[in-house]
PDB file of N, CA and C in Angstrom:
ATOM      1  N   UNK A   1       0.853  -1.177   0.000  1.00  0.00           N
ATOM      2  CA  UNK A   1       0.000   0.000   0.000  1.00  0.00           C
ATOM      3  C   UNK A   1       0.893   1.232   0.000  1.00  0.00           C
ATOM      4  N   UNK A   2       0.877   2.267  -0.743  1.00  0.00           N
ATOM      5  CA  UNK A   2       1.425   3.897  -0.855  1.00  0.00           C
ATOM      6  C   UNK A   2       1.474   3.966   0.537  1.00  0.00           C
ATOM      7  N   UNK A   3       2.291   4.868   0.933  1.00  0.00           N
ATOM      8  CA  UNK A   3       2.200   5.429   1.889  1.00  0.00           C
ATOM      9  C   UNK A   3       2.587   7.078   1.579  1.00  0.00           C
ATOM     10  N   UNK A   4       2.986   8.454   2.784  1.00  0.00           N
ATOM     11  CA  UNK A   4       3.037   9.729   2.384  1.00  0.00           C
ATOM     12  C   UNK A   4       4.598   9.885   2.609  1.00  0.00           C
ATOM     13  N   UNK A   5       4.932   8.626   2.138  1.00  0.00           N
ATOM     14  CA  UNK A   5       6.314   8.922   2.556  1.00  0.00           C
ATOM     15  C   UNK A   5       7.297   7.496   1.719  1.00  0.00           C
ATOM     16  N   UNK A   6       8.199   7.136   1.581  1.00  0.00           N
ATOM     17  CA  UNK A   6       8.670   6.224   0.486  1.00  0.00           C
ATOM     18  C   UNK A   6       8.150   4.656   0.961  1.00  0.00           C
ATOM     19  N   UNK A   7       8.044   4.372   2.371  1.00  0.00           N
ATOM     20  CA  UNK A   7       7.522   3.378   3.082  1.00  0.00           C
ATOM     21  C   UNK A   7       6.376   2.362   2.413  1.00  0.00           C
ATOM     22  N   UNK A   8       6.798   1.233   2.447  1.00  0.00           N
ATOM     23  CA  UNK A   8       5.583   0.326   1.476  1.00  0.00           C
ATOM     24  C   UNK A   8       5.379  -0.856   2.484  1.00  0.00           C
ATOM     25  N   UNK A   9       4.323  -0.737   3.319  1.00  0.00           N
ATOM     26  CA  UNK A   9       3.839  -1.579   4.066  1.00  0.00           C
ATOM     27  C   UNK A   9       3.167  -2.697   3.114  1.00  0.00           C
ATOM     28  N   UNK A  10       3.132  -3.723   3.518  1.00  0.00           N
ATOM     29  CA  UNK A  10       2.265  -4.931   2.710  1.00  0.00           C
ATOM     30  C   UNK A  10       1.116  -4.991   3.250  1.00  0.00           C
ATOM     31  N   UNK A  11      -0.146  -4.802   3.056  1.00  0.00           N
ATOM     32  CA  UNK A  11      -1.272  -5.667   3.600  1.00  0.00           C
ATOM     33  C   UNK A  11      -1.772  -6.328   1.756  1.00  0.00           C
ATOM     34  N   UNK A  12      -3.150  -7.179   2.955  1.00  0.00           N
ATOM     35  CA  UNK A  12      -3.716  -8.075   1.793  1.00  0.00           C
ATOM     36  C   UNK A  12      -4.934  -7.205   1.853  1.00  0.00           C
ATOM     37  N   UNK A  13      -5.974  -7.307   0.282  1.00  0.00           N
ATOM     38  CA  UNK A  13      -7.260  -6.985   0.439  1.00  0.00           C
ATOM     39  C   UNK A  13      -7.819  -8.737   1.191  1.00  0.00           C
ATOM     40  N   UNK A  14      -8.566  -8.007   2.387  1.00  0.00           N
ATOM     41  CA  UNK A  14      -9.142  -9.138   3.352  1.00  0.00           C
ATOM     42  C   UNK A  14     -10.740  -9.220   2.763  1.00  0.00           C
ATOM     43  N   UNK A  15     -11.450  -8.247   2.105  1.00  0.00           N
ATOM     44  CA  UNK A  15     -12.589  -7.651   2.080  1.00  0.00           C
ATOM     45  C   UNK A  15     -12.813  -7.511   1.392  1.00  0.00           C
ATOM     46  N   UNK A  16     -14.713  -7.248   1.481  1.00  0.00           N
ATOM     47  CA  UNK A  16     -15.267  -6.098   0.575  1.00  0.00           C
ATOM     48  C   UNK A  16     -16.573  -6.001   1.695  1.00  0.00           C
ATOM     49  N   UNK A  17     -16.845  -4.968   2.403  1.00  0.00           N
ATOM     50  CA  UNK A  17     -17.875  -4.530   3.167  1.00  0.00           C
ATOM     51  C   UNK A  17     -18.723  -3.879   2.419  1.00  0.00           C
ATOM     52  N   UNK A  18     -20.107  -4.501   2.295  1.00  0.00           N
ATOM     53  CA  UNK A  18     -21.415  -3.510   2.197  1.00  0.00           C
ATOM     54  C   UNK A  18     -22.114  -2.718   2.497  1.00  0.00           C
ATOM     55  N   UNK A  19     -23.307  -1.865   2.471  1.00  0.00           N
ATOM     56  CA  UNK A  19     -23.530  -1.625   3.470  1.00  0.00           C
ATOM     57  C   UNK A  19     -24.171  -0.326   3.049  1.00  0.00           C
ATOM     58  N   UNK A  20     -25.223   0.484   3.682  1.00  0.00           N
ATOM     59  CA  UNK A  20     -25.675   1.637   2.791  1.00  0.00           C
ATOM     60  C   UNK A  20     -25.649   2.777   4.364  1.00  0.00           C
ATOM     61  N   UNK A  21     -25.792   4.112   3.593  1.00  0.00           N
ATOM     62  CA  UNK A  21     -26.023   5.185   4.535  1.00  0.00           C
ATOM     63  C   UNK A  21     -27.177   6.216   3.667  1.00  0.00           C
ATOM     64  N   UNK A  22     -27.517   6.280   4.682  1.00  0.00           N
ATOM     65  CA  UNK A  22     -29.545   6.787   4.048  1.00  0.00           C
ATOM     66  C   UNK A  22     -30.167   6.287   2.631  1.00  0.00           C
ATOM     67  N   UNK A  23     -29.924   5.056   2.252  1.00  0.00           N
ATOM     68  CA  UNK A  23     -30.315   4.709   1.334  1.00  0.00           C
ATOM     69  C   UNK A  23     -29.564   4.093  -0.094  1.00  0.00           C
ATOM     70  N   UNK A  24     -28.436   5.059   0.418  1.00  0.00           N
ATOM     71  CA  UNK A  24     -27.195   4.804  -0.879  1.00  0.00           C
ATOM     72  C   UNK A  24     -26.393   3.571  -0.979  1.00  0.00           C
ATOM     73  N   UNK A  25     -26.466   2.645  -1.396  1.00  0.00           N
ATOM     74  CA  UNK A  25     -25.055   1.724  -1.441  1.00  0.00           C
ATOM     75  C   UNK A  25     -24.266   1.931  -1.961  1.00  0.00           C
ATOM     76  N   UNK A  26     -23.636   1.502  -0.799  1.00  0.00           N
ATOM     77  CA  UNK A  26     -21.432   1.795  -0.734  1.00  0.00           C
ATOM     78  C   UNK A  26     -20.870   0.745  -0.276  1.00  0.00           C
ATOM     79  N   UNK A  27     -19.689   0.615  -0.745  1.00  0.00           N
ATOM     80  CA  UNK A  27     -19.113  -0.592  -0.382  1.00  0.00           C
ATOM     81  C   UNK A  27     -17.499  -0.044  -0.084  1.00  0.00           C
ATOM     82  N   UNK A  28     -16.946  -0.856   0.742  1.00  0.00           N
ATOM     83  CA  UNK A  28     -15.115  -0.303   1.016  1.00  0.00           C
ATOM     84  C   UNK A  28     -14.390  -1.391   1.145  1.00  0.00           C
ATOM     85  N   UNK A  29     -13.094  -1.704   0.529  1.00  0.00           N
ATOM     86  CA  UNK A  29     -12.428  -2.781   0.731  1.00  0.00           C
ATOM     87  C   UNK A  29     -11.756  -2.776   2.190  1.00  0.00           C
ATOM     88  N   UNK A  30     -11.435  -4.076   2.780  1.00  0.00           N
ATOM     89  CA  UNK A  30     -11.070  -3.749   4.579  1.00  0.00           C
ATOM     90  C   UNK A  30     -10.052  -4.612   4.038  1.00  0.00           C
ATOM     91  N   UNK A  31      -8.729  -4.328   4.989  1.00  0.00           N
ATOM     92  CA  UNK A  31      -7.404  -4.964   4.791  1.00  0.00           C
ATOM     93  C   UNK A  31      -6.807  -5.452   5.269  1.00  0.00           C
ATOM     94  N   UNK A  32      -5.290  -5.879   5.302  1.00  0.00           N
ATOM     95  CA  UNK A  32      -5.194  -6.863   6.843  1.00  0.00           C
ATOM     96  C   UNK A  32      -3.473  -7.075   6.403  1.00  0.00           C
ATOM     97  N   UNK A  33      -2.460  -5.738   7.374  1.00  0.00           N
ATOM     98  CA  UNK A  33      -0.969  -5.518   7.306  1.00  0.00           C
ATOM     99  C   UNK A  33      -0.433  -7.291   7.636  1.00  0.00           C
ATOM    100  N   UNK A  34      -0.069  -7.439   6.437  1.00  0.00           N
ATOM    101  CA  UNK A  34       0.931  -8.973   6.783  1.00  0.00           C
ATOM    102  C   UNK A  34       1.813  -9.366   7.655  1.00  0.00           C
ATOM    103  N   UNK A  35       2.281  -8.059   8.012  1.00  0.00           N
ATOM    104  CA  UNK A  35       3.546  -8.127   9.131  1.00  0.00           C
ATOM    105  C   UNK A  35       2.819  -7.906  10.359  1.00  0.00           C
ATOM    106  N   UNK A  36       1.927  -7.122  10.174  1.00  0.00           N
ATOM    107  CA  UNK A  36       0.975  -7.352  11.741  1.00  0.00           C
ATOM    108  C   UNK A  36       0.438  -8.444  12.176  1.00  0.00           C
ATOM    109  N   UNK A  37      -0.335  -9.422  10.915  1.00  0.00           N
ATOM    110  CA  UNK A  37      -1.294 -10.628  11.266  1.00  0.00           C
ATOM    111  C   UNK A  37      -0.156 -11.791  11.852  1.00  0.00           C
ATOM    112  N   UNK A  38       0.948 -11.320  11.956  1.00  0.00           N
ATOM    113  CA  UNK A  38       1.976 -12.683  12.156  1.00  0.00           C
ATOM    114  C   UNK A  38       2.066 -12.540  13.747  1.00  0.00           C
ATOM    115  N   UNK A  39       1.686 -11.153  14.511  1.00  0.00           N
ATOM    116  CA  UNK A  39       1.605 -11.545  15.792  1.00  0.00           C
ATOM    117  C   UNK A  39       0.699 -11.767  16.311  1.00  0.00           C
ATOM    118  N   UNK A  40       0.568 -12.680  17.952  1.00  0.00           N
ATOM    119  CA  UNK A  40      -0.589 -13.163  18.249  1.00  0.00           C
ATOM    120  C   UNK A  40      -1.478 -11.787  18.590  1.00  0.00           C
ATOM    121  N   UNK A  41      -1.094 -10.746  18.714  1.00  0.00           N
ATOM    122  CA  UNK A  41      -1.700  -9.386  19.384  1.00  0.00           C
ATOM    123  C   UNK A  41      -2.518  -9.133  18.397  1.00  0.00           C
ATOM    124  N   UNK A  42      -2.138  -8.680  16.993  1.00  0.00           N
ATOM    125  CA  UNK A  42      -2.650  -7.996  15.939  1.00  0.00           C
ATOM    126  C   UNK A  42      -3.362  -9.163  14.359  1.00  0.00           C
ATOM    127  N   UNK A  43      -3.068 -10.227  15.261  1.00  0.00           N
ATOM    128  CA  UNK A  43      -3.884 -11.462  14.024  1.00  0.00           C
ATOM    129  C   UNK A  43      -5.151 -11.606  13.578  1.00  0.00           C
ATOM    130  N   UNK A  44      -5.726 -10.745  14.476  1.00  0.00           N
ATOM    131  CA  UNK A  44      -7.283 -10.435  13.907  1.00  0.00           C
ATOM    132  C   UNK A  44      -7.855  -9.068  13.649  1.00  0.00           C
ATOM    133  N   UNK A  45      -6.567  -8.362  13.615  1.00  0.00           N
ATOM    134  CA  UNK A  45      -6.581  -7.156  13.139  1.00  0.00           C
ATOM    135  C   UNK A  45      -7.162  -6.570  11.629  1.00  0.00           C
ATOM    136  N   UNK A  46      -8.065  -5.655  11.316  1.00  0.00           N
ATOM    137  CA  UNK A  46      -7.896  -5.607  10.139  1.00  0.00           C
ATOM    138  C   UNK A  46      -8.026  -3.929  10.128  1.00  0.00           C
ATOM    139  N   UNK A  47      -7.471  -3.353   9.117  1.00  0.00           N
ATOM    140  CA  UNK A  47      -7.705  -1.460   8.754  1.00  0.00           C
ATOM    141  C   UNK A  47      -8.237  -1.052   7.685  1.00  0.00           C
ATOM    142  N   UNK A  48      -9.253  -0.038   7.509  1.00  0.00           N
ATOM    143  CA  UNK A  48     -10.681   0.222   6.858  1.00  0.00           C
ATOM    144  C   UNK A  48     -10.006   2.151   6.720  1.00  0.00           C
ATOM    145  N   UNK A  49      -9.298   2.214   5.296  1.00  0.00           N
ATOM    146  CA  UNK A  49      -8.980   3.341   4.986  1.00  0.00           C
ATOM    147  C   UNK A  49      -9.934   3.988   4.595  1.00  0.00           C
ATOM    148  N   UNK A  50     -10.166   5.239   4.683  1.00  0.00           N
ATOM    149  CA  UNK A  50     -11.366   5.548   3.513  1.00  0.00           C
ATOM    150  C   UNK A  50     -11.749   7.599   3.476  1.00  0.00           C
ATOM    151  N   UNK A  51     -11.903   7.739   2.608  1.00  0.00           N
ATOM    152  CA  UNK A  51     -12.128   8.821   2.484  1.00  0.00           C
ATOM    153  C   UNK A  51     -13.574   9.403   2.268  1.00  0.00           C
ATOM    154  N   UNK A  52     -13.968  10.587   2.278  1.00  0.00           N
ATOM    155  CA  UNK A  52     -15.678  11.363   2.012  1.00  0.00           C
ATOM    156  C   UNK A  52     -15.730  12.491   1.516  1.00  0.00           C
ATOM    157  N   UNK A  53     -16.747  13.080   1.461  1.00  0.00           N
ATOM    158  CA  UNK A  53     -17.041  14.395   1.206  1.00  0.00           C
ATOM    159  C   UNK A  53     -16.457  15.072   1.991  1.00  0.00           C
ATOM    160  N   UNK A  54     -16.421  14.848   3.476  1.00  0.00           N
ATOM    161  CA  UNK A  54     -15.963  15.951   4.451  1.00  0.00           C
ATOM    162  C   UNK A  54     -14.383  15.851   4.414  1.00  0.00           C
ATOM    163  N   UNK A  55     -13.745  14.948   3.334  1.00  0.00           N
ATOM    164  CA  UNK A  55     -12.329  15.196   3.351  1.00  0.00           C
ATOM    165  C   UNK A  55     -11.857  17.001   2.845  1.00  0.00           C
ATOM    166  N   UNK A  56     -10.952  17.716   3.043  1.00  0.00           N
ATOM    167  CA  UNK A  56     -10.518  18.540   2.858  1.00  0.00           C
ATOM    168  C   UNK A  56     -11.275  20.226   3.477  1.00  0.00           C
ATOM    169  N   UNK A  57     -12.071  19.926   4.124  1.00  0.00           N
ATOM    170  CA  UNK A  57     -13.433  20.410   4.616  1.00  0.00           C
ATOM    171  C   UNK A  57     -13.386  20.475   6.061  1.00  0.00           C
ATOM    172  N   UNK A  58     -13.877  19.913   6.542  1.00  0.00           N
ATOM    173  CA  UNK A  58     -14.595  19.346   8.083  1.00  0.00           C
ATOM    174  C   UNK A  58     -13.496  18.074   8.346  1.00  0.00           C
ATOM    175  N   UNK A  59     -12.181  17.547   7.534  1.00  0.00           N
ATOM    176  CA  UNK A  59     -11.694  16.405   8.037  1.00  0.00           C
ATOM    177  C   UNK A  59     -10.617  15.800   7.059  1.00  0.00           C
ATOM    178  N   UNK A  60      -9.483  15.380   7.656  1.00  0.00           N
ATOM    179  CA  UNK A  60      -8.274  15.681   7.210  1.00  0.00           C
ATOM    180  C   UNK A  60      -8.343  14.981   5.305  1.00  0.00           C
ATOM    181  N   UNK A  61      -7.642  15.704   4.647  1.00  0.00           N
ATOM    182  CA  UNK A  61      -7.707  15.557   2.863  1.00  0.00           C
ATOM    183  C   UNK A  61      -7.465  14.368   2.934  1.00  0.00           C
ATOM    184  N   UNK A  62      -6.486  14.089   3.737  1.00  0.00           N
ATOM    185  CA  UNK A  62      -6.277  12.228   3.515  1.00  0.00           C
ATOM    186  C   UNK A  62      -6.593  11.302   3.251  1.00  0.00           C
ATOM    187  N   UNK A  63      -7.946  11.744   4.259  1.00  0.00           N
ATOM    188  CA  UNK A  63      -9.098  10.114   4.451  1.00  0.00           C
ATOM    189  C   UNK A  63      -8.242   9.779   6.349  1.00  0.00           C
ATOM    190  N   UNK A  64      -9.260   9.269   6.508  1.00  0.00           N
ATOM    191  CA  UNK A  64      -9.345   8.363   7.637  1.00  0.00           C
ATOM    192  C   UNK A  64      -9.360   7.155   8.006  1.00  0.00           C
ATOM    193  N   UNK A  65      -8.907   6.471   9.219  1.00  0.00           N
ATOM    194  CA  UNK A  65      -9.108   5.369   8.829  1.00  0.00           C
ATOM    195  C   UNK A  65      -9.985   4.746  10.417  1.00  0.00           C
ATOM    196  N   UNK A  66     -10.331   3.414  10.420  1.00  0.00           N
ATOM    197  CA  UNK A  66     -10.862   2.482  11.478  1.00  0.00           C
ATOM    198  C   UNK A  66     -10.214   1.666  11.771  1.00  0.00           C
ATOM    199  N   UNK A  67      -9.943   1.297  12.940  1.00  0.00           N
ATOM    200  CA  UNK A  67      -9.363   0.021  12.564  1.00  0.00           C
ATOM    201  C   UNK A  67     -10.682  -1.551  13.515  1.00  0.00           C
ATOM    202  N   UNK A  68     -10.438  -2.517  13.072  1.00  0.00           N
ATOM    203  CA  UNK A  68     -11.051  -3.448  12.980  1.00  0.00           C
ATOM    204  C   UNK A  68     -10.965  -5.286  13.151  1.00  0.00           C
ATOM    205  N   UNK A  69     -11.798  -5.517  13.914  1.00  0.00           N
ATOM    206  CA  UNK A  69     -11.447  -6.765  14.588  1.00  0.00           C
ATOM    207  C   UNK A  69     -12.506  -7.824  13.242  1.00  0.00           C
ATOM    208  N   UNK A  70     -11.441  -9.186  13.035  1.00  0.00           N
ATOM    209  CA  UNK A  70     -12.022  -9.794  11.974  1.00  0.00           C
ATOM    210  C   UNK A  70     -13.183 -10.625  12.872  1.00  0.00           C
ATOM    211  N   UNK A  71     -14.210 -10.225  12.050  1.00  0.00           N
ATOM    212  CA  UNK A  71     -15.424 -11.052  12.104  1.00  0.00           C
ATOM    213  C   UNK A  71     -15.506 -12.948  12.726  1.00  0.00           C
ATOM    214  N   UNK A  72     -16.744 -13.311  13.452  1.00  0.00           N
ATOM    215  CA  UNK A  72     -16.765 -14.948  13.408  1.00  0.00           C
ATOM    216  C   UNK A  72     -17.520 -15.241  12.405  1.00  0.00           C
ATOM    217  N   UNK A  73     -18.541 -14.131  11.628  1.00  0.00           N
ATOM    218  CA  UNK A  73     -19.315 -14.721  10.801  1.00  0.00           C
ATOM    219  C   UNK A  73     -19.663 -13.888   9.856  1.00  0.00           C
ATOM    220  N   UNK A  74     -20.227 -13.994   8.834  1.00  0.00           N
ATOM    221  CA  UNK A  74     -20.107 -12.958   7.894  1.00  0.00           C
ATOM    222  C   UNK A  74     -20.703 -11.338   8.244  1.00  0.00           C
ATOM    223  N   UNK A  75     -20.942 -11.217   9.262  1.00  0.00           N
ATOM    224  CA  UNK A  75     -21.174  -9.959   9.508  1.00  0.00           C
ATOM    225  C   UNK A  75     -19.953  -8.793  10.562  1.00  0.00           C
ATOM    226  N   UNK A  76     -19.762  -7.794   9.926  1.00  0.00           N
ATOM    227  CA  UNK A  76     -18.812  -6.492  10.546  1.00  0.00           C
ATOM    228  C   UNK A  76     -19.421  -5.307  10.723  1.00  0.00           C
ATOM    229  N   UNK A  77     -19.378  -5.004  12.007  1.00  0.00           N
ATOM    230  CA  UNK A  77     -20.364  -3.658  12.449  1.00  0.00           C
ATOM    231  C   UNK A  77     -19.062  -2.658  12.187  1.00  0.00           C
ATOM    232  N   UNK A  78     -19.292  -1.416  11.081  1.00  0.00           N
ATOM    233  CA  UNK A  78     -18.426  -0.234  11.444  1.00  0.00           C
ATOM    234  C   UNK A  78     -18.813   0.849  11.781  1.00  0.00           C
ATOM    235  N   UNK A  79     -18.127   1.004  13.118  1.00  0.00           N
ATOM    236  CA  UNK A  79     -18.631   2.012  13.469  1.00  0.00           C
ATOM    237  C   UNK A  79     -17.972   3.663  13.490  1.00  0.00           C
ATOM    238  N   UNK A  80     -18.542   4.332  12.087  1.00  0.00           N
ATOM    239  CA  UNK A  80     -17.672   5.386  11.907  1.00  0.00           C
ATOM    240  C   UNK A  80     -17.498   6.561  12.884  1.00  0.00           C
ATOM    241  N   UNK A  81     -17.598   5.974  14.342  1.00  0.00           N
ATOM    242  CA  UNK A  81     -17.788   7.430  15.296  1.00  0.00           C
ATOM    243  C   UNK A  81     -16.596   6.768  15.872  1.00  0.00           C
ATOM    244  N   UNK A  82     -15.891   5.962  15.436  1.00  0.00           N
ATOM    245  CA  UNK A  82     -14.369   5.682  15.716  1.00  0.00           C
ATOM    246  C   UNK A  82     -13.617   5.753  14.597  1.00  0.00           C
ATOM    247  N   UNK A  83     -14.056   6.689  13.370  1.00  0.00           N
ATOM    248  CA  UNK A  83     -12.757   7.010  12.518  1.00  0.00           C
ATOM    249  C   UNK A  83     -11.741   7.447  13.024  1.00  0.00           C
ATOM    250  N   UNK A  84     -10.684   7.918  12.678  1.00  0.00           N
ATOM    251  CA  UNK A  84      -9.613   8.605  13.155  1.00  0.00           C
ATOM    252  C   UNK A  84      -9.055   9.204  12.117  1.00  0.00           C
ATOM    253  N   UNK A  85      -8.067  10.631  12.522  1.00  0.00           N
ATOM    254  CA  UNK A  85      -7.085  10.884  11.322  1.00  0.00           C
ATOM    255  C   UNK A  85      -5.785   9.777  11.753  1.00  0.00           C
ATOM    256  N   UNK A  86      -5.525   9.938  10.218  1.00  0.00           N
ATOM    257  CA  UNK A  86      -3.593   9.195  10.554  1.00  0.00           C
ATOM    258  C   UNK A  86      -2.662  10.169  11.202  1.00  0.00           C
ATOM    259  N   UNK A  87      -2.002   9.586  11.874  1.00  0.00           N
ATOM    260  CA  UNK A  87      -0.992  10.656  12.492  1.00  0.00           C
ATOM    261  C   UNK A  87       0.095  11.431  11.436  1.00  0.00           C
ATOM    262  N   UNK A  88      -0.129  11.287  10.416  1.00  0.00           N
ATOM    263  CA  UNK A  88       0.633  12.409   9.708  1.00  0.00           C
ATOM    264  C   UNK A  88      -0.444  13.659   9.022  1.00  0.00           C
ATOM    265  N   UNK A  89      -1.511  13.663   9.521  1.00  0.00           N
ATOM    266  CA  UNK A  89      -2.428  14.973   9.689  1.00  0.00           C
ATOM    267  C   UNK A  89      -1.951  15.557  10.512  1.00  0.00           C
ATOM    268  N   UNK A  90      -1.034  15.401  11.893  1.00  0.00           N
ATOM    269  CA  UNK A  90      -0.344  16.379  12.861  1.00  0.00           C
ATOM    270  C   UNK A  90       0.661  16.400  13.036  1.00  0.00           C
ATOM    271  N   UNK A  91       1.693  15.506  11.882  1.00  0.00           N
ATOM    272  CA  UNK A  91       3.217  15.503  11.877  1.00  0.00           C
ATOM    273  C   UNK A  91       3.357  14.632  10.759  1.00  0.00           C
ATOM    274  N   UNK A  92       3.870  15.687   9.517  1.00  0.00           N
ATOM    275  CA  UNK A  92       4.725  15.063   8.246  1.00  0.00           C
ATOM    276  C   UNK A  92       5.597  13.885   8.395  1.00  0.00           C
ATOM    277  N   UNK A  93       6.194  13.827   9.107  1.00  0.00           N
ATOM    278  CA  UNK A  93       7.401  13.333   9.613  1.00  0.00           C
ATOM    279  C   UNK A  93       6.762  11.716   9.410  1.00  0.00           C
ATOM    280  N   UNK A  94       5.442  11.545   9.805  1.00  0.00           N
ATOM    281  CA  UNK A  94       5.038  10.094   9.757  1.00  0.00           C
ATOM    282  C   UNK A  94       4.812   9.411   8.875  1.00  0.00           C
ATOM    283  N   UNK A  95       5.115   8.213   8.634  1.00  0.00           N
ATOM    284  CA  UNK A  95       4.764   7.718   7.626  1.00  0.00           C
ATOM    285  C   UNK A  95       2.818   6.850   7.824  1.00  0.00           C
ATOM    286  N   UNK A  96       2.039   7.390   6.902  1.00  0.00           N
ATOM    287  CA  UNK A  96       0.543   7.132   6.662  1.00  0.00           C
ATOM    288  C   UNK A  96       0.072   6.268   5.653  1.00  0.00           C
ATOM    289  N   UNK A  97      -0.679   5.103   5.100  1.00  0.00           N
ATOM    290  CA  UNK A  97      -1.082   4.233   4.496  1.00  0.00           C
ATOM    291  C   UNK A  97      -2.035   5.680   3.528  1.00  0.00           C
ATOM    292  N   UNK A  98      -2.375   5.928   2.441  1.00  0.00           N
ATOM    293  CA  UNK A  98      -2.602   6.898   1.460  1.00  0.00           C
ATOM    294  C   UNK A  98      -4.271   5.766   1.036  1.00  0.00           C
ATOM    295  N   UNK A  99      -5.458   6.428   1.079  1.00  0.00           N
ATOM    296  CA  UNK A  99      -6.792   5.486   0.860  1.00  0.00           C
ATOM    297  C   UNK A  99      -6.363   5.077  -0.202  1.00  0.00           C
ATOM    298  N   UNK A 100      -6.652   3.868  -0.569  1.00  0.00           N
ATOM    299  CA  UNK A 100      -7.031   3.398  -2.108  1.00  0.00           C
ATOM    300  C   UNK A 100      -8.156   4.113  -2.511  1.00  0.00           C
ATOM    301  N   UNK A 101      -8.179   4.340  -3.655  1.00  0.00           N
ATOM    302  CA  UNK A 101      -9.230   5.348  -4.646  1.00  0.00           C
ATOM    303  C   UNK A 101     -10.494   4.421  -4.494  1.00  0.00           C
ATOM    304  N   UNK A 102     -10.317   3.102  -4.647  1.00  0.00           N
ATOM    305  CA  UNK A 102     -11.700   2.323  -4.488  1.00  0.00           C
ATOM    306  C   UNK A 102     -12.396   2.832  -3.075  1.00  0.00           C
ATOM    307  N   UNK A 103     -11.693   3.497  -1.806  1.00  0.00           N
ATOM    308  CA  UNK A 103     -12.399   3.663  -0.773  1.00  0.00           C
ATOM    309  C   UNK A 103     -12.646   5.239  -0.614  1.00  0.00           C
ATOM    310  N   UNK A 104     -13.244   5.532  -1.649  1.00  0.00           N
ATOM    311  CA  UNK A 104     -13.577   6.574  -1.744  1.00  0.00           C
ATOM    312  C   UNK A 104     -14.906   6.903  -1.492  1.00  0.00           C
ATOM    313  N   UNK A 105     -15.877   7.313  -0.424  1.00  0.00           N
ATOM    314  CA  UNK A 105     -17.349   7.588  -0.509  1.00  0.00           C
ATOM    315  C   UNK A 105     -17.900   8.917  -0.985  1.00  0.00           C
ATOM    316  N   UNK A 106     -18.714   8.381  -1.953  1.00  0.00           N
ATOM    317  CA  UNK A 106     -19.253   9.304  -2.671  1.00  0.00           C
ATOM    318  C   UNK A 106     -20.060  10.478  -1.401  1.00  0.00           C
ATOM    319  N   UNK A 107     -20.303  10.104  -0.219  1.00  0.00           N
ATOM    320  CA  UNK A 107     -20.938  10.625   0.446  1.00  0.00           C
ATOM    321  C   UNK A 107     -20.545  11.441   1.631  1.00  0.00           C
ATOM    322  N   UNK A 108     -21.165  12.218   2.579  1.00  0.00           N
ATOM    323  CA  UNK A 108     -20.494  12.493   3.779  1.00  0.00           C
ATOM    324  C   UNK A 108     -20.750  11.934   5.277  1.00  0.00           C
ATOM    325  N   UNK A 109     -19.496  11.587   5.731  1.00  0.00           N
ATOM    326  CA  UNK A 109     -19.557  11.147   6.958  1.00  0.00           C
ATOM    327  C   UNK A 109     -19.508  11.803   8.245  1.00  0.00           C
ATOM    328  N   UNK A 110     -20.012  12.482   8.588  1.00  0.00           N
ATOM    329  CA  UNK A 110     -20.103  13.465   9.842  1.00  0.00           C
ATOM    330  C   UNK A 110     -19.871  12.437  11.447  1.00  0.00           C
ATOM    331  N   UNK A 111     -19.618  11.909  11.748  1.00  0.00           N
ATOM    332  CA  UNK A 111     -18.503  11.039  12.386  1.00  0.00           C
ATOM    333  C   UNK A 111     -17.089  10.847  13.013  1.00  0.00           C
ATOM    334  N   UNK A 112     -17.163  10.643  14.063  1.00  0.00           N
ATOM    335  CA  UNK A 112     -15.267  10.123  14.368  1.00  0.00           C
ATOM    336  C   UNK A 112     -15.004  11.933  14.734  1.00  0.00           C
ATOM    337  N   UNK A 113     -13.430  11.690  14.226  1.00  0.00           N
ATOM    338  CA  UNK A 113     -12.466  12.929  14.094  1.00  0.00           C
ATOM    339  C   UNK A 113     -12.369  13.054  13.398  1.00  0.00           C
ATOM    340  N   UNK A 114     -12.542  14.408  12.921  1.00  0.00           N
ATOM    341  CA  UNK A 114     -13.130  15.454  11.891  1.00  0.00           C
ATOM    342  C   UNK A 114     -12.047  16.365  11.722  1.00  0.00           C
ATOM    343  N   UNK A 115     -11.940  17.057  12.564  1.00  0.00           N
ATOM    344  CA  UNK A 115     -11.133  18.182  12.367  1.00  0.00           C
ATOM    345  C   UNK A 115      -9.514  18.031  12.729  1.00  0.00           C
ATOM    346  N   UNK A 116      -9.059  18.435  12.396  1.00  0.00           N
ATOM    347  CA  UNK A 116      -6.912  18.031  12.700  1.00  0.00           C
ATOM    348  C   UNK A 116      -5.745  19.019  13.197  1.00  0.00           C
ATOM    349  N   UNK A 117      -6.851  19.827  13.445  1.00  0.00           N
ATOM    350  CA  UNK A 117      -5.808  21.853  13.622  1.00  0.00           C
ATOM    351  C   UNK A 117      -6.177  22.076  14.832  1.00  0.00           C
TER     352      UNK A 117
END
């Protein structure tokens, strides 16, 4: 995956989440860092990049991300009032996973952390 800095973390696409907001269907791919799933801590880890309308606005240009515990059964509750910015919304210096364009919502998410200043 890109990152904002030369850094190329590996994850796998783990996903494809469904799922609508007031009516609209949207869907976001959810992922899962290879070098993380190898410890027992982070093996059911998975991270849900994604960007909205309120990017550049109300919430960092980046996109945001979730992060996420893998499912027992085909169902994953996300709950976007735990988005977050990446920590290089408050220091360049970091290296940040960059959304894939597929996790792009056409819509706005008024949710999570919003603002970064």
């Amino acid at each position: 995956m890109k990152t904002s800095t030369s850094r190329k973390p590996k994850y796998i696409k783990y996903g494809t989440v469904f799922f609508s907001i007031d009516g609209i269907a949207l869907k976001l791919n959810v992922y899962q860092d290879i070098e993380l799933s190898k410890s027992d801590e982070y093996k059911d880890y998975l991270f849900l990049p994604f960007s909205d309308k309120t990017c550049g606005k109300e919430s960092y240009i980046g996109g945001r991300y979730i992060d996420l515990k893998i499912p027992k059964g085909n169902t994953i509750l996300i709950d976007f009032n735990k988005a977050y910015n990446p920590y290089c919304a408050y220091n360049h210096k970091y290296s940040c996973p960059i959304v894939p364009l597929e996790n792009d919502l056409n819509v706005e998410i008024k949710a999570g952390v919003k603002t970064f200043h």
